[in-house]
PDB file of N, CA and C in Angstrom:
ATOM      1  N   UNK A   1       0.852  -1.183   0.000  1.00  0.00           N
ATOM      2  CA  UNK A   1       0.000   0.000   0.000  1.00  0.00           C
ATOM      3  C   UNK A   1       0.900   1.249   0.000  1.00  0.00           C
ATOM      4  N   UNK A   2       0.543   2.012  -0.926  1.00  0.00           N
ATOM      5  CA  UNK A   2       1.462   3.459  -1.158  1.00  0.00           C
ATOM      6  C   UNK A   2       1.526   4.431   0.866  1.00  0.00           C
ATOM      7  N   UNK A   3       2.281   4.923   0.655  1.00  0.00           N
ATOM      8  CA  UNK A   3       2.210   5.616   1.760  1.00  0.00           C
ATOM      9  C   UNK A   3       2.064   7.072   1.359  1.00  0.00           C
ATOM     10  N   UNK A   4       1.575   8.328   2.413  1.00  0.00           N
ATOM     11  CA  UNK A   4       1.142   9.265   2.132  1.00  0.00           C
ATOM     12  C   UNK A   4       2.384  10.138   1.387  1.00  0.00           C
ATOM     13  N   UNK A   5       3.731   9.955   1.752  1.00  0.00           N
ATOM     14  CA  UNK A   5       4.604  10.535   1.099  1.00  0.00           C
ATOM     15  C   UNK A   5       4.651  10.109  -0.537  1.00  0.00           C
ATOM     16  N   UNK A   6       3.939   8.859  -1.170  1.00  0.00           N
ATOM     17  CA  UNK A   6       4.839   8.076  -2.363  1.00  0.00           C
ATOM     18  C   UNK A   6       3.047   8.960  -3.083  1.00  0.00           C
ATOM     19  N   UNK A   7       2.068   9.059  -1.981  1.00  0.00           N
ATOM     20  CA  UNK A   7       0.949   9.379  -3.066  1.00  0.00           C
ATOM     21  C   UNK A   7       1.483  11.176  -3.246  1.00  0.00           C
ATOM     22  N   UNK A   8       1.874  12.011  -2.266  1.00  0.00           N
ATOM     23  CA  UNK A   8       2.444  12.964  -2.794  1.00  0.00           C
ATOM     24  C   UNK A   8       3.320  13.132  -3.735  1.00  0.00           C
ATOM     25  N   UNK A   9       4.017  12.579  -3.644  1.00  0.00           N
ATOM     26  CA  UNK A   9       5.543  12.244  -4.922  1.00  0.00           C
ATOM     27  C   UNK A   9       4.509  12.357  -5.825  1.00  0.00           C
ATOM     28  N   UNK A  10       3.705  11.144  -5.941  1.00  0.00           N
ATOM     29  CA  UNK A  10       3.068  10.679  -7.405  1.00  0.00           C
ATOM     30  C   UNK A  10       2.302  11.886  -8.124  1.00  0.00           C
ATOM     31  N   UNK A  11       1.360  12.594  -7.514  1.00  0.00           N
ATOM     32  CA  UNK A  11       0.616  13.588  -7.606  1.00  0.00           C
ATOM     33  C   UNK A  11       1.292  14.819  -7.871  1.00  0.00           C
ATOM     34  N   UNK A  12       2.397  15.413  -7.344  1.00  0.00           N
ATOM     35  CA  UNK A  12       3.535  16.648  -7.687  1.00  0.00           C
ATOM     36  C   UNK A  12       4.288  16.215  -9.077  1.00  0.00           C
ATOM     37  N   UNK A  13       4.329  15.336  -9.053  1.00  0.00           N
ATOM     38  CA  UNK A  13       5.088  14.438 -10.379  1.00  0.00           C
ATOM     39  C   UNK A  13       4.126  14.979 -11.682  1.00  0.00           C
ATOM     40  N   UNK A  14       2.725  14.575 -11.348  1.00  0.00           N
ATOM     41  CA  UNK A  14       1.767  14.381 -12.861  1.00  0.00           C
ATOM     42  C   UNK A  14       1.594  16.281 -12.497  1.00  0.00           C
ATOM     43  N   UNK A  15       1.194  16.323 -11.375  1.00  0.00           N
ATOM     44  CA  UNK A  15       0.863  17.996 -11.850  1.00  0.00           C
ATOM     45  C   UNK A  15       1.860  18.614 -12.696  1.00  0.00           C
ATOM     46  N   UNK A  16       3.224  18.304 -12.487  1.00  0.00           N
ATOM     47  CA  UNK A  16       4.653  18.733 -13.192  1.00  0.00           C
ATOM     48  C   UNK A  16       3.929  18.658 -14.241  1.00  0.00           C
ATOM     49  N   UNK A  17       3.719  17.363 -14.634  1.00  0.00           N
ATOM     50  CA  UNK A  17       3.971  16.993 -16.150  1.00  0.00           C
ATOM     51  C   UNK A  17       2.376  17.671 -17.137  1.00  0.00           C
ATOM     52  N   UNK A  18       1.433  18.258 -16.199  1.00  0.00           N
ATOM     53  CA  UNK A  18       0.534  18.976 -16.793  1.00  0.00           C
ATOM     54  C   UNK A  18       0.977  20.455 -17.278  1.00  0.00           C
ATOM     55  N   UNK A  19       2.080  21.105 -16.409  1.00  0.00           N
ATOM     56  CA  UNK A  19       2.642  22.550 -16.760  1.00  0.00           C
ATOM     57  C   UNK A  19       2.593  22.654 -18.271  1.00  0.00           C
ATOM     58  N   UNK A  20       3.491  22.094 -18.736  1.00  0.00           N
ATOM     59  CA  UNK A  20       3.562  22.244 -20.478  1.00  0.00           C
ATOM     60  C   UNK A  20       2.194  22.303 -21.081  1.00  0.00           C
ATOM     61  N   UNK A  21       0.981  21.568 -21.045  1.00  0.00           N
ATOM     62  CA  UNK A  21      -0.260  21.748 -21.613  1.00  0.00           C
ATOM     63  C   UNK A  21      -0.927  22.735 -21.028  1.00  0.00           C
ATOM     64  N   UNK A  22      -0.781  23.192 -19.696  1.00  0.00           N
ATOM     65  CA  UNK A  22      -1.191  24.508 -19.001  1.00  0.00           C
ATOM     66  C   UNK A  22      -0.991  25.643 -20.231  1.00  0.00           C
ATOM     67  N   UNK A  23       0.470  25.688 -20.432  1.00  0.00           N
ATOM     68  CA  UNK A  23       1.163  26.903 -21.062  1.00  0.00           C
ATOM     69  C   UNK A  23       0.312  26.944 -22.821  1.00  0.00           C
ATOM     70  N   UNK A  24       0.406  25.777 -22.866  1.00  0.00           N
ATOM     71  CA  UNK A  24      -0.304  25.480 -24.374  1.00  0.00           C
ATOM     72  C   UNK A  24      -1.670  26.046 -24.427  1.00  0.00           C
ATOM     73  N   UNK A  25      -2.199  25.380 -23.709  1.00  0.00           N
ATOM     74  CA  UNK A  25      -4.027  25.761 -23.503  1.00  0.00           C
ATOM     75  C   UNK A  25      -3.699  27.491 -23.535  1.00  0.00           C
ATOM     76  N   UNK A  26      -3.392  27.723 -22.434  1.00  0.00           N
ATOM     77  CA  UNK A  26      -3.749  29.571 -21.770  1.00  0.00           C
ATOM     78  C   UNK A  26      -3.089  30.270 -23.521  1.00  0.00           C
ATOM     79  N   UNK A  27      -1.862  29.953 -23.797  1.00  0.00           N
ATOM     80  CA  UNK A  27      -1.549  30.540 -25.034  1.00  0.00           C
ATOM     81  C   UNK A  27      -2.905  30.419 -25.905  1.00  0.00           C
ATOM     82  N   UNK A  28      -3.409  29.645 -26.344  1.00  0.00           N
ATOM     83  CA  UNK A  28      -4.586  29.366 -27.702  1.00  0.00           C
ATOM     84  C   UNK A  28      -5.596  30.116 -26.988  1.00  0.00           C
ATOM     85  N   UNK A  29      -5.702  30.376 -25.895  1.00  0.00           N
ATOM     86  CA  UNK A  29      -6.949  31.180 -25.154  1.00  0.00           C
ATOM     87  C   UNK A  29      -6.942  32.927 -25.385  1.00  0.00           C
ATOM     88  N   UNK A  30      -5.970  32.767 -25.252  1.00  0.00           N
ATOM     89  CA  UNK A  30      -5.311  34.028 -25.215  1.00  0.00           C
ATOM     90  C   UNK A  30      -5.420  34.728 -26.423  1.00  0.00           C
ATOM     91  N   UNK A  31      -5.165  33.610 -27.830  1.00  0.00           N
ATOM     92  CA  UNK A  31      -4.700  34.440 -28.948  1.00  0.00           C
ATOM     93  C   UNK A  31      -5.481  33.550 -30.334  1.00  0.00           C
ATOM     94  N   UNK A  32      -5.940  32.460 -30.116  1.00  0.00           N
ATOM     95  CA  UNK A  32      -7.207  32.425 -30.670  1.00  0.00           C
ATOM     96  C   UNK A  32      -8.419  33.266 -31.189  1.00  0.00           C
ATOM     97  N   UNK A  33      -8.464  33.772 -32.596  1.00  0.00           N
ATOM     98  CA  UNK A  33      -9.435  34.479 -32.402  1.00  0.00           C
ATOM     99  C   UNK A  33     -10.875  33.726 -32.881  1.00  0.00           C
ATOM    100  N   UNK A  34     -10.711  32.615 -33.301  1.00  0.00           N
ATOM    101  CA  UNK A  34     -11.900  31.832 -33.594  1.00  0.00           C
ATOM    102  C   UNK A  34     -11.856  30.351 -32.311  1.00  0.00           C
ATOM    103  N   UNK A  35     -12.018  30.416 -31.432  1.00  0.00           N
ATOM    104  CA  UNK A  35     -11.888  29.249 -30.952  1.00  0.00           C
ATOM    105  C   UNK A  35     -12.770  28.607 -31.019  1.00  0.00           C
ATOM    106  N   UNK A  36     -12.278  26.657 -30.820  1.00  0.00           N
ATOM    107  CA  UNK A  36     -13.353  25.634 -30.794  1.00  0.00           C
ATOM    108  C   UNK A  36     -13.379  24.783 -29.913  1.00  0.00           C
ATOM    109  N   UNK A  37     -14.392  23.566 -30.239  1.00  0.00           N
ATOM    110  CA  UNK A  37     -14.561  23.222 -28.984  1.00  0.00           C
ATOM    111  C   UNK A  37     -13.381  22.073 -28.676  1.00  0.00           C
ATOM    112  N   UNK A  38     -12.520  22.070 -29.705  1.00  0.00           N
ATOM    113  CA  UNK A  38     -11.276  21.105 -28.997  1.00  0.00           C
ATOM    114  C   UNK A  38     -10.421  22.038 -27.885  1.00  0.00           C
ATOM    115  N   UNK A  39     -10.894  23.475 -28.199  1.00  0.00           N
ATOM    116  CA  UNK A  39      -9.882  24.156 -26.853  1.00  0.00           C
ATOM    117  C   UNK A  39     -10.766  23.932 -25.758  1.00  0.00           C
ATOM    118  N   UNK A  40     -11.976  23.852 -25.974  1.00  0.00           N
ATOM    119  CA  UNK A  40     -12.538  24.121 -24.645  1.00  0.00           C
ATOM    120  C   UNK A  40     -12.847  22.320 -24.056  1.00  0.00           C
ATOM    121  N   UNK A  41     -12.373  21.632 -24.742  1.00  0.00           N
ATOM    122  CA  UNK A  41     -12.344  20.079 -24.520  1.00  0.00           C
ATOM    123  C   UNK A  41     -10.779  20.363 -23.836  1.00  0.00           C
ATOM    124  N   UNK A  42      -9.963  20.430 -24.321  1.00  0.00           N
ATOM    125  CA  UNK A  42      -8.777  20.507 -23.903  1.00  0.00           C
ATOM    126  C   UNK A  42      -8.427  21.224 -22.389  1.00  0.00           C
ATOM    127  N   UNK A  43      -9.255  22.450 -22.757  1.00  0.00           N
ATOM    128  CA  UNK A  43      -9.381  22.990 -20.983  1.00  0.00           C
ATOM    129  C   UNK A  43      -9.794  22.387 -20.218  1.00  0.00           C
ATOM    130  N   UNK A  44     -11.031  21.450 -20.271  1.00  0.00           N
ATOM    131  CA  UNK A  44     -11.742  20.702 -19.934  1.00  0.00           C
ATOM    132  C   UNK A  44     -10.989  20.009 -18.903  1.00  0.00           C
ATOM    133  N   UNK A  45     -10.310  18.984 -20.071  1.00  0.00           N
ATOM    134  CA  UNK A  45      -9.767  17.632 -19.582  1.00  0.00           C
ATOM    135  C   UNK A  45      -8.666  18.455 -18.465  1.00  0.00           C
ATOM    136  N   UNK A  46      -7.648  19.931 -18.628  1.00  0.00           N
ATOM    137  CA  UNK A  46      -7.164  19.624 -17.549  1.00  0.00           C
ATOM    138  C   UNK A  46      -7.592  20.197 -16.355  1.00  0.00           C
ATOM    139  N   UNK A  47      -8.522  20.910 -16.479  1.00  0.00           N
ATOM    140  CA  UNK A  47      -9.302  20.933 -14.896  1.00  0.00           C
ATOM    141  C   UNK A  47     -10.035  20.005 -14.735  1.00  0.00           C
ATOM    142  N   UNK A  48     -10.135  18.706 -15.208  1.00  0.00           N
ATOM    143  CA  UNK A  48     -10.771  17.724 -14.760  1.00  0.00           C
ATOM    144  C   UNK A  48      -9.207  16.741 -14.168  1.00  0.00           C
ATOM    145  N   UNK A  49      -8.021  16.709 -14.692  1.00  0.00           N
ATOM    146  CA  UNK A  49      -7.111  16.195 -14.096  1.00  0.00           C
ATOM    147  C   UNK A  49      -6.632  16.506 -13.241  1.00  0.00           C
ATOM    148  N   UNK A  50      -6.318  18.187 -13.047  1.00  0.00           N
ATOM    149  CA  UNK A  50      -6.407  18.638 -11.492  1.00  0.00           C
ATOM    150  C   UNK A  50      -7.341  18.501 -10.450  1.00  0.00           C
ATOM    151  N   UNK A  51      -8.604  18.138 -11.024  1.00  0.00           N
ATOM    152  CA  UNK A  51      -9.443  17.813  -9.794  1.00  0.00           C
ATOM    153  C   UNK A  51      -8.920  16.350  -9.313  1.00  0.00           C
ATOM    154  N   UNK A  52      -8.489  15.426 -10.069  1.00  0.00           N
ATOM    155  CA  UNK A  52      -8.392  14.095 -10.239  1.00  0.00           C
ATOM    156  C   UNK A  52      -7.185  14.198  -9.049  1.00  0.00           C
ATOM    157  N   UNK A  53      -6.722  15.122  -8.987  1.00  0.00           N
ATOM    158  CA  UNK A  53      -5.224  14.984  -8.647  1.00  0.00           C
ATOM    159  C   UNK A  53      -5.196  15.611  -6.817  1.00  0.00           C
ATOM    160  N   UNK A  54      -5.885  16.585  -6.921  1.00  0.00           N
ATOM    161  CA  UNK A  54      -6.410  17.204  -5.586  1.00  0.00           C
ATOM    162  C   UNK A  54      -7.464  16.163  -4.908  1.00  0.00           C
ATOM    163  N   UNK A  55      -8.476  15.118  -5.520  1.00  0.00           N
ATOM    164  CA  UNK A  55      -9.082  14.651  -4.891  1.00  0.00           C
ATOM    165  C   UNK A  55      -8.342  13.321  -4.371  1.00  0.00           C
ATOM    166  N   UNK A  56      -6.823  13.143  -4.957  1.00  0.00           N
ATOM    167  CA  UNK A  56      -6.065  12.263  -4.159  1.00  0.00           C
ATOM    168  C   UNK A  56      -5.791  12.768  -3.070  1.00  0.00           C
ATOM    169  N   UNK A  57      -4.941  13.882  -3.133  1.00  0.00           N
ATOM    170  CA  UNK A  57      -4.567  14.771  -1.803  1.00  0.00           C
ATOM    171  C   UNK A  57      -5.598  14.686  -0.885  1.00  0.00           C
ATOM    172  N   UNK A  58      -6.928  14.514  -1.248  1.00  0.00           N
ATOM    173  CA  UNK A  58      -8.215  15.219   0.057  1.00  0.00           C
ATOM    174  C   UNK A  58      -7.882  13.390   0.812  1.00  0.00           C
ATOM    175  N   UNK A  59      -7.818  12.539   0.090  1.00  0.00           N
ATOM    176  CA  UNK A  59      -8.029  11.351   0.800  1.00  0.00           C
ATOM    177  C   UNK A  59      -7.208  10.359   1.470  1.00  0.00           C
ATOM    178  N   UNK A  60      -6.118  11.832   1.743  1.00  0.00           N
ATOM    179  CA  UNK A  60      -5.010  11.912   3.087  1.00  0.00           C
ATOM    180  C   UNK A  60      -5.490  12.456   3.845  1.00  0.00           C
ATOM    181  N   UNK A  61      -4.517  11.803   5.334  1.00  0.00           N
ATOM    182  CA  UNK A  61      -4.803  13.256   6.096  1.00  0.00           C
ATOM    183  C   UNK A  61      -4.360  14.719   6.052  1.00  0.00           C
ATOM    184  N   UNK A  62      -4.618  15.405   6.580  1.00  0.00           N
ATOM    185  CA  UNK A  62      -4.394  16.492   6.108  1.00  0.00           C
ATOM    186  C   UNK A  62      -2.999  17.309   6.689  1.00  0.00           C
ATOM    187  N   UNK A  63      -2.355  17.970   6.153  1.00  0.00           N
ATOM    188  CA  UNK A  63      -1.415  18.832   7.282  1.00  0.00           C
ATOM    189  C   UNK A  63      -1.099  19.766   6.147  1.00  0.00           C
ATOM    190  N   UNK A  64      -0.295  20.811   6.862  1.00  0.00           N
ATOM    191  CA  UNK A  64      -0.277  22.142   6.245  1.00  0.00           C
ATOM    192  C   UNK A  64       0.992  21.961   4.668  1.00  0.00           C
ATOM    193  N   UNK A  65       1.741  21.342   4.765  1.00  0.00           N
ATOM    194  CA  UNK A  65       2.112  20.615   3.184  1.00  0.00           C
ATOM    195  C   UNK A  65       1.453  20.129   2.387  1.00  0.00           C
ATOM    196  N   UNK A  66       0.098  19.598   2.495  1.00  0.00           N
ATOM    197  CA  UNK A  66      -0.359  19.089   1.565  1.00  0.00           C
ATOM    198  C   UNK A  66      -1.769  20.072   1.569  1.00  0.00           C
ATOM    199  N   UNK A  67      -2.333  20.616   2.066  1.00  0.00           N
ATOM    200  CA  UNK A  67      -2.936  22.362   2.204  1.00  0.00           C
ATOM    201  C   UNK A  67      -2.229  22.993   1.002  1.00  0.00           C
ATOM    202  N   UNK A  68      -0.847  22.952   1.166  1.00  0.00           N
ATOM    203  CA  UNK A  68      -0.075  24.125   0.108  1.00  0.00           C
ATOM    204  C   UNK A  68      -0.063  23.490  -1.267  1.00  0.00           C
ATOM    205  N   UNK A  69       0.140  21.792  -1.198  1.00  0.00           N
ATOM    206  CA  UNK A  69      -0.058  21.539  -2.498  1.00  0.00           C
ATOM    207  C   UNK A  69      -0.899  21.651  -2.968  1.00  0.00           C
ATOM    208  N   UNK A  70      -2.283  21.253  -2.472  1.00  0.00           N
ATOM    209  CA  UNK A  70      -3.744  21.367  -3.525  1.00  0.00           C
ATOM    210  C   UNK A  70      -3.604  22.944  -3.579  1.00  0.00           C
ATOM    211  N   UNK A  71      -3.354  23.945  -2.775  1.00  0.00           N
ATOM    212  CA  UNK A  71      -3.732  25.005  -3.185  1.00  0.00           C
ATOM    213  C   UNK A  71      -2.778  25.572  -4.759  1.00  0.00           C
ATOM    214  N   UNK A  72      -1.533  25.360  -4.442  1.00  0.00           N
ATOM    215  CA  UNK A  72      -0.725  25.226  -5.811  1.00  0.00           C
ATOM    216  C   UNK A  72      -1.565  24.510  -7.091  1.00  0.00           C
ATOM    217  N   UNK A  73      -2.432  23.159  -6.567  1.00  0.00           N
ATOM    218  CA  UNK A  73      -2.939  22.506  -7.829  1.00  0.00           C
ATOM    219  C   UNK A  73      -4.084  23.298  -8.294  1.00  0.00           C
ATOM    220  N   UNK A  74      -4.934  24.035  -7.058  1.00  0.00           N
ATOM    221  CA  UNK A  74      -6.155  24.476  -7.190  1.00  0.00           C
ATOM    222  C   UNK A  74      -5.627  25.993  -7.945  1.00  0.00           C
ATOM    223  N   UNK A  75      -4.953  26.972  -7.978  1.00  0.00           N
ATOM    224  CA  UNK A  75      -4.337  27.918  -8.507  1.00  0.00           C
ATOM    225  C   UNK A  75      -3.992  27.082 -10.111  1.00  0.00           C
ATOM    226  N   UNK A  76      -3.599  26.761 -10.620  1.00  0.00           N
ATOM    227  CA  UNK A  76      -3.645  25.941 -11.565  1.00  0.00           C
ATOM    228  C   UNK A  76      -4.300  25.753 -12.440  1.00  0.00           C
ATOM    229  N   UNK A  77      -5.440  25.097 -11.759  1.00  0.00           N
ATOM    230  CA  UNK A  77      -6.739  24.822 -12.780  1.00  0.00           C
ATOM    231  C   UNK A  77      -7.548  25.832 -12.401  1.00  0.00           C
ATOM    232  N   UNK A  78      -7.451  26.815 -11.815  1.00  0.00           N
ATOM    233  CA  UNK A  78      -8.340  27.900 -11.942  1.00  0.00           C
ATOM    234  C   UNK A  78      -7.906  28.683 -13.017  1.00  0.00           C
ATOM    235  N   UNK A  79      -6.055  28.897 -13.209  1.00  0.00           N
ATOM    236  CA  UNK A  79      -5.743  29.883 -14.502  1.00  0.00           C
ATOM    237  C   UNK A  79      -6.716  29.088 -15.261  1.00  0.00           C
ATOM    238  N   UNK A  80      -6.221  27.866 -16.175  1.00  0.00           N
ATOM    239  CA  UNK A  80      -7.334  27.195 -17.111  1.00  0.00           C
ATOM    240  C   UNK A  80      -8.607  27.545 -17.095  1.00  0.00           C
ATOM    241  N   UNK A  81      -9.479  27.265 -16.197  1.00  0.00           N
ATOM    242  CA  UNK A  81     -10.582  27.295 -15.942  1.00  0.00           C
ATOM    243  C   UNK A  81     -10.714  29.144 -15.763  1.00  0.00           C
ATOM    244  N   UNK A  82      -9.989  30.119 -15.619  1.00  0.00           N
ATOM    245  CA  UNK A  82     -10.217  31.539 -16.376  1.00  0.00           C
ATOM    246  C   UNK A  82     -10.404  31.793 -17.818  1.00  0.00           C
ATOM    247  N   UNK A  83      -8.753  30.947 -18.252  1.00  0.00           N
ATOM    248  CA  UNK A  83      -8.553  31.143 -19.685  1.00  0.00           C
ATOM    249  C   UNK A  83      -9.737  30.769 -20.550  1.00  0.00           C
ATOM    250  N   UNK A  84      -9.982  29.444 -20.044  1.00  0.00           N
ATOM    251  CA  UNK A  84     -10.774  29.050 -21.113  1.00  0.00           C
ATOM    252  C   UNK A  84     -12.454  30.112 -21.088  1.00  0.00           C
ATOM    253  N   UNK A  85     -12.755  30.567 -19.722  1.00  0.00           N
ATOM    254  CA  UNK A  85     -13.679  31.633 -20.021  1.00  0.00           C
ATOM    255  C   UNK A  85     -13.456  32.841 -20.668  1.00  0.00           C
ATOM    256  N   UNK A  86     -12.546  33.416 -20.379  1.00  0.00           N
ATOM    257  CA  UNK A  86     -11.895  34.489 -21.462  1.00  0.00           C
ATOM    258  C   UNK A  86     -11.620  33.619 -23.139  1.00  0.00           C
ATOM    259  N   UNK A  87     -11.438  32.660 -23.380  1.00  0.00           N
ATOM    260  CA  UNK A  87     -11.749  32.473 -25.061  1.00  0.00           C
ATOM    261  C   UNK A  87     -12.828  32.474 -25.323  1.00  0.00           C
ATOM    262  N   UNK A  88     -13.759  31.886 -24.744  1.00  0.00           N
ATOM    263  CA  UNK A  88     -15.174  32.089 -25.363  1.00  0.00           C
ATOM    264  C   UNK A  88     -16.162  33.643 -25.455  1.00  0.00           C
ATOM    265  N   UNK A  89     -15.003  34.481 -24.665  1.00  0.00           N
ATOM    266  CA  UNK A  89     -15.774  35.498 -24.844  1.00  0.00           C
ATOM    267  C   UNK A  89     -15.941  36.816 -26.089  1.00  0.00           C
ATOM    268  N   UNK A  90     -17.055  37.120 -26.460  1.00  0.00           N
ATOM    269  CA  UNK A  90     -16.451  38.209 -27.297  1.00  0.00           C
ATOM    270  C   UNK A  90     -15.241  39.088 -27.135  1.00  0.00           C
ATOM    271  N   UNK A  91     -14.896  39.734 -28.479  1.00  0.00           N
ATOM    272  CA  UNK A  91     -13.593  40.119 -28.625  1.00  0.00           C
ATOM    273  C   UNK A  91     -13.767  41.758 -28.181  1.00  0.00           C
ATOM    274  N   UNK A  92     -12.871  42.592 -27.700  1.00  0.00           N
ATOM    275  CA  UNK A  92     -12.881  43.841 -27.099  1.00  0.00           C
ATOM    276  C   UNK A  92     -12.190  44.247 -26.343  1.00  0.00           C
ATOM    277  N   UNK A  93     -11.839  45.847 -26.505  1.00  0.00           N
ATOM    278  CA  UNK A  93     -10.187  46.133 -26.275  1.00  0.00           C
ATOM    279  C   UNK A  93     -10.277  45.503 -24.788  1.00  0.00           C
ATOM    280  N   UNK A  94     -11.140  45.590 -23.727  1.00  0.00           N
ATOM    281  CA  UNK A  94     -11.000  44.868 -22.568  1.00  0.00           C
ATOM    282  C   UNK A  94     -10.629  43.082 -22.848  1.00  0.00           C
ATOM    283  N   UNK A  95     -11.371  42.334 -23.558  1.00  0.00           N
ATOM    284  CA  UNK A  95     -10.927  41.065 -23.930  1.00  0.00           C
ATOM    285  C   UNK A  95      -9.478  41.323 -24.339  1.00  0.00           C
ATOM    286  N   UNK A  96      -9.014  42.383 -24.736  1.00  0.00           N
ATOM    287  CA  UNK A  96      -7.564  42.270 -24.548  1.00  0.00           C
ATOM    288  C   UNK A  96      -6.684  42.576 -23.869  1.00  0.00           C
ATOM    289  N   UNK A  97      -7.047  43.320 -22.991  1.00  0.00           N
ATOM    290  CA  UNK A  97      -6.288  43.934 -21.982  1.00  0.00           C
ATOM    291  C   UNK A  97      -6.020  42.567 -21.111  1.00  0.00           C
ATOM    292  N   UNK A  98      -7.176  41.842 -20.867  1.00  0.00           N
ATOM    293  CA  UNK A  98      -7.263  40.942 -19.866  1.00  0.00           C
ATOM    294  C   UNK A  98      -6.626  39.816 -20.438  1.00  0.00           C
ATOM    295  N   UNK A  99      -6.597  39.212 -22.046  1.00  0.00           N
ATOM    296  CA  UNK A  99      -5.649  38.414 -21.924  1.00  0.00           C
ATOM    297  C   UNK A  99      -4.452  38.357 -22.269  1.00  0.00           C
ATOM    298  N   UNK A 100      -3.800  39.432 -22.385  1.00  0.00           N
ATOM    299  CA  UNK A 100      -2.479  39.755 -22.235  1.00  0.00           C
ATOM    300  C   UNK A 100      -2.285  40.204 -20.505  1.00  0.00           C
ATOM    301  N   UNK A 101      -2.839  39.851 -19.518  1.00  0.00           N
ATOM    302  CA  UNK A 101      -2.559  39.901 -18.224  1.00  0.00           C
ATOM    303  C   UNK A 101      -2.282  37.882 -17.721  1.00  0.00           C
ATOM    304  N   UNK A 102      -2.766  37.617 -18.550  1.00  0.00           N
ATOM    305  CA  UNK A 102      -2.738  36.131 -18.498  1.00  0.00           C
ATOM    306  C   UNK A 102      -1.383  35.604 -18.639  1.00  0.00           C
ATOM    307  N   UNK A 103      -0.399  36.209 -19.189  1.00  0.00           N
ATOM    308  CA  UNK A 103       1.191  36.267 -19.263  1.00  0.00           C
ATOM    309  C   UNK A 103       1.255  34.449 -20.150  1.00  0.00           C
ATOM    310  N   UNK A 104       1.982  33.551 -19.307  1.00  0.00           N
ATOM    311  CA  UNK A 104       2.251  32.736 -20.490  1.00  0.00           C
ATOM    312  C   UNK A 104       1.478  31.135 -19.777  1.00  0.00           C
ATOM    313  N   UNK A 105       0.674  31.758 -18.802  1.00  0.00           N
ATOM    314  CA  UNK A 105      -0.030  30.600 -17.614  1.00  0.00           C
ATOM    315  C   UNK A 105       0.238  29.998 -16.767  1.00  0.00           C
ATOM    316  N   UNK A 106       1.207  30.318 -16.839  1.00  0.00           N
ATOM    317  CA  UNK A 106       1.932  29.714 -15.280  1.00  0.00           C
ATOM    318  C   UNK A 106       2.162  30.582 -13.725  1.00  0.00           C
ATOM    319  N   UNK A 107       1.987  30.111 -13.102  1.00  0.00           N
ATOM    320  CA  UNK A 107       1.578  31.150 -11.628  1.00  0.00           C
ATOM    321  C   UNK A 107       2.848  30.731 -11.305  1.00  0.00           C
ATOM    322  N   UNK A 108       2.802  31.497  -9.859  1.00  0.00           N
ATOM    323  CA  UNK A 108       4.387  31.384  -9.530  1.00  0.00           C
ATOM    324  C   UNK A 108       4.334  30.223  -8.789  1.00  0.00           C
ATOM    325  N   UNK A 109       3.491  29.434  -8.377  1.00  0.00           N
ATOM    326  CA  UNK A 109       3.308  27.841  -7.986  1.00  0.00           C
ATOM    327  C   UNK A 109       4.170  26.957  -8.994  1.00  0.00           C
ATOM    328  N   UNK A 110       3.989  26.998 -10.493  1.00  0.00           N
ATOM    329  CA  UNK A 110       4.562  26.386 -11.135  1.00  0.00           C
ATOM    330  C   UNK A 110       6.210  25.898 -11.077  1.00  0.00           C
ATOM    331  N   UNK A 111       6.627  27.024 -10.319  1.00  0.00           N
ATOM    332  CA  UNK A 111       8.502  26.766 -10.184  1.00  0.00           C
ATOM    333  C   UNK A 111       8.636  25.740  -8.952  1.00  0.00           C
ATOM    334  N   UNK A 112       7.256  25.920  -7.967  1.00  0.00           N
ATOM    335  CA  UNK A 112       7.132  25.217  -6.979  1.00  0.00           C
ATOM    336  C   UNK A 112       7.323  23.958  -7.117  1.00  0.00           C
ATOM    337  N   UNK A 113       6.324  23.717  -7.869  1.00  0.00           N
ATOM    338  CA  UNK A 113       5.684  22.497  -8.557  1.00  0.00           C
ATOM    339  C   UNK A 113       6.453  21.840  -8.970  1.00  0.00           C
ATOM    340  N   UNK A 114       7.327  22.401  -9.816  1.00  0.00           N
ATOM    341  CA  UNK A 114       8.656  21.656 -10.727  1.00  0.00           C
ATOM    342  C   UNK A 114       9.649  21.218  -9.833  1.00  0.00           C
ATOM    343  N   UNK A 115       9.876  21.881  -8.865  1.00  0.00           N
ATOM    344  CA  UNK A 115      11.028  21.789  -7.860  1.00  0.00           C
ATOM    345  C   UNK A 115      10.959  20.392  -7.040  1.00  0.00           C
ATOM    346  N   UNK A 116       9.310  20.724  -6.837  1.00  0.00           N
ATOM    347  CA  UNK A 116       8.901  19.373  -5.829  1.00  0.00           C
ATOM    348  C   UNK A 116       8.873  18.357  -6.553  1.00  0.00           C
ATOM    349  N   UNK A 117       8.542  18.099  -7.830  1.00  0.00           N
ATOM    350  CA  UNK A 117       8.584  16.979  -8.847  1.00  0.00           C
ATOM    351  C   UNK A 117      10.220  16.835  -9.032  1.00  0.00           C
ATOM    352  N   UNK A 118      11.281  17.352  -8.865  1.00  0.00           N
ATOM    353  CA  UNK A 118      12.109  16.809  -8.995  1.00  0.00           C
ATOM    354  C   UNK A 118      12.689  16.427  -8.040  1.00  0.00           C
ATOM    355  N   UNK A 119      12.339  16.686  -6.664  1.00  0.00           N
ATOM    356  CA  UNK A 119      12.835  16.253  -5.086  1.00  0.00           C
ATOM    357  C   UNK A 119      11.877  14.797  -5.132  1.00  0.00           C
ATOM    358  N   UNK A 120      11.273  14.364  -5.664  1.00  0.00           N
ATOM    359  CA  UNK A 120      10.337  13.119  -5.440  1.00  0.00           C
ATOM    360  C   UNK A 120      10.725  12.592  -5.929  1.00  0.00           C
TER     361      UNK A 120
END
């Protein structure tokens, strides 16, 4: 049976390996001016893998390290889960202001993230 440290490893590991499609998605959100529904499938799937991934974390116990990770995961799939509302929206100098504030999708969790995926 995994222990609570090997299900953390495992979980900091795959969130790592979601960063790169993070950056992908928020870019096409961003600068898409016709989008479809493979972006918004694509957003989809990864706030549905961050949930996948946080609802491992919930079914530990809890302590203030693993608090910081879901919140890192939950920061995450919320950029996504912005971006992808900002593509569907009409276009306007505010639709642009706002997604050029979106920078390249990665929060500053992400360096976190990477760091801890490579200590595991």
């Amino acid at each position: 049976m995994p222990t609570s440290n090997d299900v953390i490893g495992d979980v900091v590991r795959q969130a790592a390996t979601l960063l790169p499609r993070v950056v992908a998605v928020v870019e096409r959100c961003r600068t898409e001016s016709d989008p479809r529904q493979d972006l918004a499938r694509a957003c989809g799937t990864l706030i549905d893998e961050y949930g996948r991934l946080r609802d491992r974390l919930a079914d530990l116990t809890t302590t203030s390290f693993i608090e910081h990770i879901d919140d890192m995961l939950y920061l995450e799939q919320r950029v996504v889960d912005e971006a992808a509302h900002l593509a569907f929206q009409p276009r306007s100098d505010r639709w642009a202001r706002v997604a050029r504030s979106f920078g390249d999708g990665l929060t500053s969790s992400a360096d976190e993230l990477l760091a801890l995926a490579a200590r595991y």
